[in-house]
C-alpha atoms as a PDB file:
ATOM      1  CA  UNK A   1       0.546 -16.323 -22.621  1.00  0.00           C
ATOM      2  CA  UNK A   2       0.801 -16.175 -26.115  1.00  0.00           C
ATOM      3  CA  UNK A   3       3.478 -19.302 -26.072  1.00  0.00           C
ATOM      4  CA  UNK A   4       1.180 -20.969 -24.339  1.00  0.00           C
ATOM      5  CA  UNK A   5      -1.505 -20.435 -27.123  1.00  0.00           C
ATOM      6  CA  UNK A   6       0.599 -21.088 -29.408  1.00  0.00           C
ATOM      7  CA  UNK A   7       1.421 -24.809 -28.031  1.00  0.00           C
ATOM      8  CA  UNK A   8      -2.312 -25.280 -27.584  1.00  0.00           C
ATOM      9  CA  UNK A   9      -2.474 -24.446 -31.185  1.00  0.00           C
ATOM     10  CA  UNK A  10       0.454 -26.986 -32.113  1.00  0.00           C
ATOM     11  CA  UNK A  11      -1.619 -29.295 -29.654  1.00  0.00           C
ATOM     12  CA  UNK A  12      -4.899 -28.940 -31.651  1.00  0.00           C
ATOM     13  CA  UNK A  13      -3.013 -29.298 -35.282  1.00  0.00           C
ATOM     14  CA  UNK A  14      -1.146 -32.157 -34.149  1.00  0.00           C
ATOM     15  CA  UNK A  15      -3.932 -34.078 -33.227  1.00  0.00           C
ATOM     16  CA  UNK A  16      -6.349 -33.369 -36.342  1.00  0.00           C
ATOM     17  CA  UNK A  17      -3.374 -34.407 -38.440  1.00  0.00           C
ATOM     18  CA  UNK A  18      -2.722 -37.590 -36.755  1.00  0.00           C
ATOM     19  CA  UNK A  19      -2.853 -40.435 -39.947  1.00  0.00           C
ATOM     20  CA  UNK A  20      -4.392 -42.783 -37.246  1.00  0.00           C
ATOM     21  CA  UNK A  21      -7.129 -40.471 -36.728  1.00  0.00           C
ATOM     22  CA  UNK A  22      -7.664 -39.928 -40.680  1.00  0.00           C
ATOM     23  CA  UNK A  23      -7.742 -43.983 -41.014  1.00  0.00           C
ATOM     24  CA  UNK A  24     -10.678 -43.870 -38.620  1.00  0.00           C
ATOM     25  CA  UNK A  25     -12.459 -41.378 -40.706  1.00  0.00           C
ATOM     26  CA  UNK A  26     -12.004 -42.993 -43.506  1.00  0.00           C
ATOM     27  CA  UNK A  27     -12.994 -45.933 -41.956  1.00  0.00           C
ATOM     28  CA  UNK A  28     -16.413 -44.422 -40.005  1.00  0.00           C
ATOM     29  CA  UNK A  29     -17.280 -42.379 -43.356  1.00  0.00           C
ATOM     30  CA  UNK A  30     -17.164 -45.943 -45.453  1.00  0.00           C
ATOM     31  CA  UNK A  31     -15.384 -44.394 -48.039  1.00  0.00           C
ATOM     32  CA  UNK A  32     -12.338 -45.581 -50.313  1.00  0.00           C
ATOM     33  CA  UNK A  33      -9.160 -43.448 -49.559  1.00  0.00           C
ATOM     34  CA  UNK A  34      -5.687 -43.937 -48.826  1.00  0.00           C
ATOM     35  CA  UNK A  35      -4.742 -41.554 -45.881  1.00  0.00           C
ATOM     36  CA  UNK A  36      -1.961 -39.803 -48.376  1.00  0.00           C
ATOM     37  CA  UNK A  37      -4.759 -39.184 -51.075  1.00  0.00           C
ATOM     38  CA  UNK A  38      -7.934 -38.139 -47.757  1.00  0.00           C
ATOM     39  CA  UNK A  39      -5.603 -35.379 -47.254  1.00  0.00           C
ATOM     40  CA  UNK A  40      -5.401 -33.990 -50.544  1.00  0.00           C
ATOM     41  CA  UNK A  41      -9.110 -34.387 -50.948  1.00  0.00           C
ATOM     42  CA  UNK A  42      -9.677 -32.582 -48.130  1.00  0.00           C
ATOM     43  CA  UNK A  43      -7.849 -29.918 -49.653  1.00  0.00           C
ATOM     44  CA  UNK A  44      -8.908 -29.870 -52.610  1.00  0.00           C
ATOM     45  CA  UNK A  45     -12.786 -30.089 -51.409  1.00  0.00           C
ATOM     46  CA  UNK A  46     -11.830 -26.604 -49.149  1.00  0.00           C
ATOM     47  CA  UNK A  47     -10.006 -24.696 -51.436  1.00  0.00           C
ATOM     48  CA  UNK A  48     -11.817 -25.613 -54.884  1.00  0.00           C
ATOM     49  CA  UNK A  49     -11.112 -24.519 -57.256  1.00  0.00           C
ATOM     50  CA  UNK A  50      -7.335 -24.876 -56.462  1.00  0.00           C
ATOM     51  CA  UNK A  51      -4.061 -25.358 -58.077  1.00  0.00           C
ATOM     52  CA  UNK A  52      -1.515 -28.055 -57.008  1.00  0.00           C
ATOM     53  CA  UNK A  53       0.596 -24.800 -55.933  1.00  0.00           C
ATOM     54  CA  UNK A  54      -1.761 -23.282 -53.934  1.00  0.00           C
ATOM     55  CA  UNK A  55      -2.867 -26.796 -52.332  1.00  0.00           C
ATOM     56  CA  UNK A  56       0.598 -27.718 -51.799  1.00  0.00           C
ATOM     57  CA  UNK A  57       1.760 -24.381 -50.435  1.00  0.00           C
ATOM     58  CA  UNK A  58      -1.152 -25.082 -47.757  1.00  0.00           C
ATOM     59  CA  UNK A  59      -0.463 -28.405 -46.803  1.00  0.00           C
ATOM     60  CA  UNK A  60       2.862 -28.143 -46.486  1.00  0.00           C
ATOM     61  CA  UNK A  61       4.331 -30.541 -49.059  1.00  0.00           C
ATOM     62  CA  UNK A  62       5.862 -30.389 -52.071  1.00  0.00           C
ATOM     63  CA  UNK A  63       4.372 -29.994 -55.232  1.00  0.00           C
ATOM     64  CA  UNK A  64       5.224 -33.870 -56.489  1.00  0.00           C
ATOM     65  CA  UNK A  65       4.228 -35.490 -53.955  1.00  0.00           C
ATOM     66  CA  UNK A  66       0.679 -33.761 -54.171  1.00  0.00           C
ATOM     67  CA  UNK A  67       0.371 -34.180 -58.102  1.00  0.00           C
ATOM     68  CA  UNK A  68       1.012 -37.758 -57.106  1.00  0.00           C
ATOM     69  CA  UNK A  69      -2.124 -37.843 -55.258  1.00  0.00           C
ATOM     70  CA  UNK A  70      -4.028 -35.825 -57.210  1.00  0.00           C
ATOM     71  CA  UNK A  71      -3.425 -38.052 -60.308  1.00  0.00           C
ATOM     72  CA  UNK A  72      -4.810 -40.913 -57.968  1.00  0.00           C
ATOM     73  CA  UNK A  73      -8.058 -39.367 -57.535  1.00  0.00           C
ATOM     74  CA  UNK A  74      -8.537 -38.279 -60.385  1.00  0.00           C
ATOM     75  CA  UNK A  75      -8.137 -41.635 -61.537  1.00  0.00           C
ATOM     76  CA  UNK A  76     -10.960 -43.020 -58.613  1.00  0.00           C
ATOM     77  CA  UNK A  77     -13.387 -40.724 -60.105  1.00  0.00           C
ATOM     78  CA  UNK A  78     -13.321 -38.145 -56.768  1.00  0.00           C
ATOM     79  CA  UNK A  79     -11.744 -34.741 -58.457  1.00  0.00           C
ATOM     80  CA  UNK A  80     -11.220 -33.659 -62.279  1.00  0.00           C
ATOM     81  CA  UNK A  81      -8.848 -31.372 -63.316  1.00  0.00           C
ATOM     82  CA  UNK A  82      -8.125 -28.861 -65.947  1.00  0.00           C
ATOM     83  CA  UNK A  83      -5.662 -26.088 -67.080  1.00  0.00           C
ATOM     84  CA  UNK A  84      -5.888 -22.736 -65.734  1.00  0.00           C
ATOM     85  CA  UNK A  85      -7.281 -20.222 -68.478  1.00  0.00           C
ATOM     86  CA  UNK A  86      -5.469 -17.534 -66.842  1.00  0.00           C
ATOM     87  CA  UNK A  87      -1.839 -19.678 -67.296  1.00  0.00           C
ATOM     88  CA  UNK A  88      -2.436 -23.350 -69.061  1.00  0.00           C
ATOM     89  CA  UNK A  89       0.967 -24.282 -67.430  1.00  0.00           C
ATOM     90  CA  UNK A  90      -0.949 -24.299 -63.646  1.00  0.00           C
ATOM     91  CA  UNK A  91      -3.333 -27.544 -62.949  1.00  0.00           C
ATOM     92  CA  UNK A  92      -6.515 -26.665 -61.235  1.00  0.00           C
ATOM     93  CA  UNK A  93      -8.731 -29.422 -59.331  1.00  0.00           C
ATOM     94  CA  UNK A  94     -12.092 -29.856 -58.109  1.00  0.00           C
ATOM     95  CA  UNK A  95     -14.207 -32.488 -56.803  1.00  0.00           C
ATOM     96  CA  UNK A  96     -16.705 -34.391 -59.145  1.00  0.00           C
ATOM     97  CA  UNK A  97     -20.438 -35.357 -58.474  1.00  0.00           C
ATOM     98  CA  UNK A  98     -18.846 -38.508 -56.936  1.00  0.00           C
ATOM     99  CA  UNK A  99     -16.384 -36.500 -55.216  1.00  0.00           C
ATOM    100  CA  UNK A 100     -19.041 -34.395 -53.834  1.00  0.00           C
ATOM    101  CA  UNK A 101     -20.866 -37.203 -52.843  1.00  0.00           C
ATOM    102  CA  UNK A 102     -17.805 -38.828 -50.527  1.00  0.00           C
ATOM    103  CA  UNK A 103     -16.867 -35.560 -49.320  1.00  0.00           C
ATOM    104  CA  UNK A 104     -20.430 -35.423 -47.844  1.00  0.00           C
ATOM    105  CA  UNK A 105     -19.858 -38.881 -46.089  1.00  0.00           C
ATOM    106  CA  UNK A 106     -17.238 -37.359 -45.167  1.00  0.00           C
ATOM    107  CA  UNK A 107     -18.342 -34.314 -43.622  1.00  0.00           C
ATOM    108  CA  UNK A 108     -21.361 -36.259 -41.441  1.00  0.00           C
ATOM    109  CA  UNK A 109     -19.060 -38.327 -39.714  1.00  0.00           C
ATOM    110  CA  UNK A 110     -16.531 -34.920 -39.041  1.00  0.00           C
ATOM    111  CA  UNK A 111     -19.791 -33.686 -37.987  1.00  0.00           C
ATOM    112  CA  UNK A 112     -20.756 -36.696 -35.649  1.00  0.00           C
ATOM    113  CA  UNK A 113     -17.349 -36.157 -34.525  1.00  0.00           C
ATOM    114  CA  UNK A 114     -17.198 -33.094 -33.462  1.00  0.00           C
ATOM    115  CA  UNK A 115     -21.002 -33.157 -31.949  1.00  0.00           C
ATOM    116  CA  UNK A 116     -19.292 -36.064 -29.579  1.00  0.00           C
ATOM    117  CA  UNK A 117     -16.648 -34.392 -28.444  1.00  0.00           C
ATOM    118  CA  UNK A 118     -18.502 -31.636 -27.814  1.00  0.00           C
ATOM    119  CA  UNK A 119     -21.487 -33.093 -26.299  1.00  0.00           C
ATOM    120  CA  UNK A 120     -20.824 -31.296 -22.371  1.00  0.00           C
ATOM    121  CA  UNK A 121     -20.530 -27.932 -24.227  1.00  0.00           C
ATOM    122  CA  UNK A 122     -23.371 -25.257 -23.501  1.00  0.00           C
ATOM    123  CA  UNK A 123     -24.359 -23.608 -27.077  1.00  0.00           C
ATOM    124  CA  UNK A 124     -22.868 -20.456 -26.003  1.00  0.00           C
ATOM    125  CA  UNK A 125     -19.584 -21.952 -25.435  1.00  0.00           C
ATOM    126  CA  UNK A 126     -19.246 -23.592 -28.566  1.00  0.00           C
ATOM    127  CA  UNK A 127     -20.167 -19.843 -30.421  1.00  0.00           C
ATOM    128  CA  UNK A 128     -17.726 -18.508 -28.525  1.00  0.00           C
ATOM    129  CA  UNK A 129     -15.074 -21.017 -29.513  1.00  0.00           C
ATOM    130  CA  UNK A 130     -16.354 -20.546 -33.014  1.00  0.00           C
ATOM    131  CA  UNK A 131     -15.485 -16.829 -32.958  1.00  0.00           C
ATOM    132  CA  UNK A 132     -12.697 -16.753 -31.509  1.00  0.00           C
ATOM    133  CA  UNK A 133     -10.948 -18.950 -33.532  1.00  0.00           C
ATOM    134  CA  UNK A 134     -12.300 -17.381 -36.373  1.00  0.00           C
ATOM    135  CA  UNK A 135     -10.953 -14.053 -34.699  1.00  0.00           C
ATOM    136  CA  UNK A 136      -7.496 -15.707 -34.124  1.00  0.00           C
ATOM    137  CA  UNK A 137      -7.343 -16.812 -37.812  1.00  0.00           C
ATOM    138  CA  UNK A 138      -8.024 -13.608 -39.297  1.00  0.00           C
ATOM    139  CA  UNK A 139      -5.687 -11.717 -36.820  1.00  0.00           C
ATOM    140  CA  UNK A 140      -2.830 -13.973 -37.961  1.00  0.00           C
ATOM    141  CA  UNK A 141      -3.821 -13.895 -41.708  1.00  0.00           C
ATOM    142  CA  UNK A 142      -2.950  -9.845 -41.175  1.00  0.00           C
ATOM    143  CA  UNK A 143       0.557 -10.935 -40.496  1.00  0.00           C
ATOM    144  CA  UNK A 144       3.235 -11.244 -43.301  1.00  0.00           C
END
């Protein structure tokens, strides 16, 4: 059973990460982005404030390749970022009032997204879904 959820995880993941999938967001939200750099935003815009560390260590890639894309939206305008006062030597980022503004285009068509593909769910199946994966996530955060 729990290989099974497990695959239906890998399933889920593989899918939400698909850069076809983030080109049509991109696309539907009207905004500006190169997949590379939507993914970092993303990251950024959930974790903020975060360091390139911490964002890389989540997204799975290496710390370059992220201050890459950092450095490109912080040159569109989307993030700023600044030293750490607890260690000047770690970069943190977060979204500007622009950034803010695209990550909210952003979010409505996630939103409209989701509310499609959901559309044949009853309320109480989509609050159950909502808990337990919230469950799921917090029993696998407990595990080193």
């Amino acid at each position: 059973m729990e290989n099974d959820i497990f695959k239906a995880l890998l399933d889920l993941i593989s899918l939400v990460n698909r850069p076809d999938r983030d080109k049509k967001m991109i696309a539907n939200a009207g905004v500006n982005l190169e997949p590379a750099a939507f993914v970092v935003f993303g990251g950024i815009a959930h974790l903020q404030p975060t360091s390139v560390g911490d964002l890389a260590a989540m997204m799975g890639k290496n710390y370059s390749s992220v201050s890459r894309q950092i450095d490109k939206l912080e040159a569109a305008g989307l993030i700023h970022t600044y030293a750490s006062s607890a260690d000047s030597r770690i970069r943190i980022s977060e979204l500007t009032p622009y950034g803010e503004e695209v990550r909210a285009k952003i979010g409505h068509t996630r939103e409209r997204i989701m509310r499609e593909a959901l559309s044949d769910w009853p309320l109480e199946d989509k609050q159950d879904l909502l808990h337990k994966l919230r469950r799921l996530f917090d029993s696998m955060s407990k595990i080193e």
